[in-house]
N, C-alpha and C. Protein backbone atom coordinates (compact mmCIF):
# COMPACT_ATOMS: atom_id res chain seq x y z
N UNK A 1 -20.68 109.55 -79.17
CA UNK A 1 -21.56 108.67 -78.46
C UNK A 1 -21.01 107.25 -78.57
N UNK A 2 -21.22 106.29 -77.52
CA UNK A 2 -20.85 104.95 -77.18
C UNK A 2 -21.90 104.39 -76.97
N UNK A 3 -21.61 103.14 -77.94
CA UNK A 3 -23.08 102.24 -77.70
C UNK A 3 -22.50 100.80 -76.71
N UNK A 4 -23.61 100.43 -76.07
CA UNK A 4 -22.88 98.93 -75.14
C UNK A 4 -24.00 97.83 -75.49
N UNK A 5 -23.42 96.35 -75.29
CA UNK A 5 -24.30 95.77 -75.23
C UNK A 5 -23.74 94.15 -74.56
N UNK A 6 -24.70 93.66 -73.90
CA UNK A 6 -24.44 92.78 -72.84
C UNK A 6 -24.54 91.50 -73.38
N UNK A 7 -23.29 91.04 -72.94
CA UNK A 7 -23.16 89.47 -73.41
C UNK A 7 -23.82 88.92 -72.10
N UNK A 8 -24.56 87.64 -72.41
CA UNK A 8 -25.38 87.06 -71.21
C UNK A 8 -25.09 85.63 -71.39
N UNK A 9 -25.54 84.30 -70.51
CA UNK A 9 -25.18 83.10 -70.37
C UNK A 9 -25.78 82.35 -71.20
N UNK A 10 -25.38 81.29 -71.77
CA UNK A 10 -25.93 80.44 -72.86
C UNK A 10 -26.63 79.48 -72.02
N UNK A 11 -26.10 79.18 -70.52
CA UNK A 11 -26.79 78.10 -69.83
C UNK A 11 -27.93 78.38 -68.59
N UNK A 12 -28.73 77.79 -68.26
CA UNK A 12 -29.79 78.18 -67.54
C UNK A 12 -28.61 78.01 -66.00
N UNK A 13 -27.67 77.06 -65.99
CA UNK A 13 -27.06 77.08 -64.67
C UNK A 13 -25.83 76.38 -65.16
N UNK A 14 -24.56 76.95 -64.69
CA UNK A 14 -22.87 76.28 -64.57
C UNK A 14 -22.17 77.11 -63.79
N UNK A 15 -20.91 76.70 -64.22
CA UNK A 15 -19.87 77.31 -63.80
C UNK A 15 -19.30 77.86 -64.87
N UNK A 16 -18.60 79.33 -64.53
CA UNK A 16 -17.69 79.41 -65.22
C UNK A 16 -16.54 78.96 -65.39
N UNK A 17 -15.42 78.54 -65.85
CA UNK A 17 -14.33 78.28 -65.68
C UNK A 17 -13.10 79.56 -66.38
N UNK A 18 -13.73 80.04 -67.07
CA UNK A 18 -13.27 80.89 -67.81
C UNK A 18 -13.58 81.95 -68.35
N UNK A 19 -12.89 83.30 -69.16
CA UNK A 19 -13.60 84.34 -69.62
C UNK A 19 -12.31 84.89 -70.63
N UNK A 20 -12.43 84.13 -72.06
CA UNK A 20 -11.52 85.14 -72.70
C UNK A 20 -12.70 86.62 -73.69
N UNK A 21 -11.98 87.81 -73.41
CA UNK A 21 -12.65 88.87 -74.28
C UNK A 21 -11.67 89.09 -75.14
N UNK A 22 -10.58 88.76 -75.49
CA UNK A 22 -9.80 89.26 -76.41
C UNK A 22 -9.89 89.46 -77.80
N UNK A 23 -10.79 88.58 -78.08
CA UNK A 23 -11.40 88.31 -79.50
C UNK A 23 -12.44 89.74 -79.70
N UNK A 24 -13.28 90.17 -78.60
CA UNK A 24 -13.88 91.27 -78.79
C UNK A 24 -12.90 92.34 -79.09
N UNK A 25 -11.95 92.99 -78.19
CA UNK A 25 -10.97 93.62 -78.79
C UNK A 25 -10.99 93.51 -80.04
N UNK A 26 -10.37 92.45 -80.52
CA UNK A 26 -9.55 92.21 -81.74
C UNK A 26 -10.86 92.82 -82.79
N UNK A 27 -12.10 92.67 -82.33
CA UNK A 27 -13.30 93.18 -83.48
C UNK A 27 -13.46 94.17 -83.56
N UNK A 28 -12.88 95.13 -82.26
CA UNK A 28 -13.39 97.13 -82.49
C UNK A 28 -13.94 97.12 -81.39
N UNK A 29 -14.21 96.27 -80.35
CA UNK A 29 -14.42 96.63 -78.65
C UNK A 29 -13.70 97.83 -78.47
N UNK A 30 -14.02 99.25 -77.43
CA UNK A 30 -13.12 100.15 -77.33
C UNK A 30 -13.13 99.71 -75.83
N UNK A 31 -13.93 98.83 -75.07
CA UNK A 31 -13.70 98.42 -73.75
C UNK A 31 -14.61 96.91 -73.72
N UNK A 32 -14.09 96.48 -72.95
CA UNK A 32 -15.21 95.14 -71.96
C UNK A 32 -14.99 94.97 -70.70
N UNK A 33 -16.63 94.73 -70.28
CA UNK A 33 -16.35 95.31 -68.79
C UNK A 33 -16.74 93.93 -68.38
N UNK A 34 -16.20 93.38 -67.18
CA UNK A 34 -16.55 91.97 -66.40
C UNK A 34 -16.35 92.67 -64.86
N UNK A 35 -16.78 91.21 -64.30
CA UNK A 35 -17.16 91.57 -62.86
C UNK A 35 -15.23 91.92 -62.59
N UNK A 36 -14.05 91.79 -63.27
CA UNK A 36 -12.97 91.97 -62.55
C UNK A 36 -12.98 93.86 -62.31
N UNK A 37 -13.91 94.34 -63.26
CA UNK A 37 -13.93 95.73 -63.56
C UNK A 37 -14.86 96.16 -62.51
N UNK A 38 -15.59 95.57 -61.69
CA UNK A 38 -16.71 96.12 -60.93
C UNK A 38 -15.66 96.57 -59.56
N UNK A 39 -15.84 98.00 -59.05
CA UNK A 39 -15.04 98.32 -57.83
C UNK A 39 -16.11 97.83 -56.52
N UNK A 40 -15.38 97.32 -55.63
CA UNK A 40 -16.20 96.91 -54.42
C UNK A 40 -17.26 95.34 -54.52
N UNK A 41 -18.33 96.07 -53.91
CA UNK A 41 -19.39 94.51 -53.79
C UNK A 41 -19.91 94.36 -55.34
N UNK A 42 -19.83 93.58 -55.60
CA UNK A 42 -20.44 92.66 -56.96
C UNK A 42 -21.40 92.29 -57.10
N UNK A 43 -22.85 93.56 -56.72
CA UNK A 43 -23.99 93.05 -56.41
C UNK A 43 -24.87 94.18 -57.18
N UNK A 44 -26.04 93.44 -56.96
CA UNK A 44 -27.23 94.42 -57.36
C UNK A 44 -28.35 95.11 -56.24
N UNK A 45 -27.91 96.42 -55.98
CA UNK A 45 -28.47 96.85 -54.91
C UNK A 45 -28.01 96.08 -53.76
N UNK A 46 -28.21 95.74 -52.68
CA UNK A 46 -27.77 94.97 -51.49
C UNK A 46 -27.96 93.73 -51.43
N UNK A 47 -27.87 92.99 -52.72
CA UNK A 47 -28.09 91.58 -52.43
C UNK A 47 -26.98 90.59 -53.34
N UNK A 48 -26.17 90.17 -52.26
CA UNK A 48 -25.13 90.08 -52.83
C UNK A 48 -25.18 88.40 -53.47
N UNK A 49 -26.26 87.73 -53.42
CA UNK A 49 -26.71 86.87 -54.15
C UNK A 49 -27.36 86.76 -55.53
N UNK A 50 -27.36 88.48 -55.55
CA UNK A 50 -27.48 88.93 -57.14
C UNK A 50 -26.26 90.13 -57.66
N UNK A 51 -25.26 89.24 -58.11
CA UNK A 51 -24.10 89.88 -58.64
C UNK A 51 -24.58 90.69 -60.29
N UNK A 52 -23.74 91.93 -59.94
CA UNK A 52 -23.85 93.02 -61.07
C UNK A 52 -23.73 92.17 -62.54
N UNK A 53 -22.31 91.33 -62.47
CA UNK A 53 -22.26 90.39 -63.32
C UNK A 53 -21.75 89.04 -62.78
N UNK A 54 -21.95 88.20 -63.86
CA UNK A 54 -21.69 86.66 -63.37
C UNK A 54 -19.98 86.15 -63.01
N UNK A 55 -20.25 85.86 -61.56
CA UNK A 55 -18.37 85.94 -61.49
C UNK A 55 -17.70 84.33 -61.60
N UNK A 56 -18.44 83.53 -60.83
CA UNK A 56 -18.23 82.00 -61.18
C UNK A 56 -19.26 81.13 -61.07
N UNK A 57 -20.40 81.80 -61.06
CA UNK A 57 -21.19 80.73 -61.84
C UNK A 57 -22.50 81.65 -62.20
N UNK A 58 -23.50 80.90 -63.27
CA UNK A 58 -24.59 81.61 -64.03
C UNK A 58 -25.87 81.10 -63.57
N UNK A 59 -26.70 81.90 -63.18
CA UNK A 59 -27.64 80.95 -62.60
C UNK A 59 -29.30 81.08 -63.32
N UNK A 60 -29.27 81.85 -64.93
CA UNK A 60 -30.26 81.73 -65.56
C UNK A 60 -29.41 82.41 -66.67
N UNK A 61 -30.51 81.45 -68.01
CA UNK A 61 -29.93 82.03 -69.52
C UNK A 61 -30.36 83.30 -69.47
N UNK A 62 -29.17 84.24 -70.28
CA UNK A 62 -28.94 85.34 -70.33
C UNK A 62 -28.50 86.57 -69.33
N UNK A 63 -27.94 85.65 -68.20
CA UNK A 63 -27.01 86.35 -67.06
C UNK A 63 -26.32 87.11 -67.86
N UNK A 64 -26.12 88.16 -67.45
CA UNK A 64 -25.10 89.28 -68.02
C UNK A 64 -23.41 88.44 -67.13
N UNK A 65 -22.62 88.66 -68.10
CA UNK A 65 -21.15 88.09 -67.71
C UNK A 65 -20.46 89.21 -68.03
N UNK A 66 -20.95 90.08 -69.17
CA UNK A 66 -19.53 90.94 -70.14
C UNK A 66 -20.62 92.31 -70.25
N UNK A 67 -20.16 93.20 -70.32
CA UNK A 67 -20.57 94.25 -71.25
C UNK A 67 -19.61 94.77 -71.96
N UNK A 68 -19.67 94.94 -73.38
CA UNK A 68 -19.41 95.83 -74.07
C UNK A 68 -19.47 96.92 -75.00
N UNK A 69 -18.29 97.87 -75.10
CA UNK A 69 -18.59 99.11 -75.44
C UNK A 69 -17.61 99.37 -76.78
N UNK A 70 -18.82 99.66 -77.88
CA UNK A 70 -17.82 100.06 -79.14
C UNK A 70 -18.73 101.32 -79.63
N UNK A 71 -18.44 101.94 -80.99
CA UNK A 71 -18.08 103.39 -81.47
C UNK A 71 -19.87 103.40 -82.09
N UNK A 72 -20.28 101.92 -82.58
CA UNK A 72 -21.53 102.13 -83.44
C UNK A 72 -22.20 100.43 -82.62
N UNK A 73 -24.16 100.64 -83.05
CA UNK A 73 -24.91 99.97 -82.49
C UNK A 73 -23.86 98.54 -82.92
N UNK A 74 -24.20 98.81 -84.24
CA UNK A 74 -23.60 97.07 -85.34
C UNK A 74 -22.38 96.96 -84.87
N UNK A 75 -21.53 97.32 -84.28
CA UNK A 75 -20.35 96.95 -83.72
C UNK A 75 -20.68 96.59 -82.71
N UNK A 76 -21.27 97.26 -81.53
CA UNK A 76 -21.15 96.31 -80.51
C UNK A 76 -21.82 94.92 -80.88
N UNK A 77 -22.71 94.68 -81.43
CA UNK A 77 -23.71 93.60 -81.61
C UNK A 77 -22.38 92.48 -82.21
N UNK A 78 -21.63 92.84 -83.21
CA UNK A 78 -20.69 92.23 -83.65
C UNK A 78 -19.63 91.84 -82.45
N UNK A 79 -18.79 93.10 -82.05
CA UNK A 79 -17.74 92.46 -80.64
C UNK A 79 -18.60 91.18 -79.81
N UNK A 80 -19.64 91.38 -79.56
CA UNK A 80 -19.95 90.29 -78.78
C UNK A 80 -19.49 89.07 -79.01
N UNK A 81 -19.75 88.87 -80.59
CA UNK A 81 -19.40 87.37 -81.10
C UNK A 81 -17.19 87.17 -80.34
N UNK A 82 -16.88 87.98 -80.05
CA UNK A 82 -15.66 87.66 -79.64
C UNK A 82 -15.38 87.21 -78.34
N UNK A 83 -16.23 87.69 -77.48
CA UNK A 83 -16.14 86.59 -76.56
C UNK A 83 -16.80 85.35 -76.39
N UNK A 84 -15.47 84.75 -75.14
CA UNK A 84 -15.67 83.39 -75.15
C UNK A 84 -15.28 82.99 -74.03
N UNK A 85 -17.07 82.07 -73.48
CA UNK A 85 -16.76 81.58 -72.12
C UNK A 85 -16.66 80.04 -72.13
N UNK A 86 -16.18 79.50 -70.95
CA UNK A 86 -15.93 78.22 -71.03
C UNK A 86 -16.14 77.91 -69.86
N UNK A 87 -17.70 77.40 -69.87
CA UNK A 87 -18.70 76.18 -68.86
C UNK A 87 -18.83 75.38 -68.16
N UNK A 88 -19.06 75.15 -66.99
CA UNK A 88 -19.02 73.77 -66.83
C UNK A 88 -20.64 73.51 -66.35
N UNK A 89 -21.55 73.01 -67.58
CA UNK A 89 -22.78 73.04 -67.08
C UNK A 89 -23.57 71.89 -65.90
């Protein structure tokens, strides 16, 4: 079994400028998923003003940006702390 858990936005509204996950890796991530991973439209149901995840900009705290997937609950909760986005609020 694989547990996931969703990294979301620290800001009520920005930009992204950036998205490193590598640091999750480096903690026991066995994947992280971002909108580069989403195949096709980047939306939720047909509204493509509500993206699956946040691609360049966040438009309420706790937008999902990342999901990830590791082996146990406390790991994913931990990988999270490895990513790192960079704002422009």
């Amino acid at each position: 079994m694989l547990y996931a858990k969703v990294f979301g936005s620290e800001y009520a509204h920005g930009y992204i400028e950036g998205i490193d996950v590598s640091g999750a890796y480096s903690l026991g991530a066995i994947d992280v998923i971002t909108y580069k991973d989403i195949p096709g439209e980047n939306a939720v149901g047909y509204i493509p003003e509500a993206p699956a995840l946040a691609e360049k900009k966040v438009r309420f705290v706790g937008e999902p940006i990342a999901i990830v997937v590791a082996s146990t609950l406390d790991k994913a909760e931990k990988v999270l702390q490895g990513i790192k986005v960079k704002y422009k609020p």
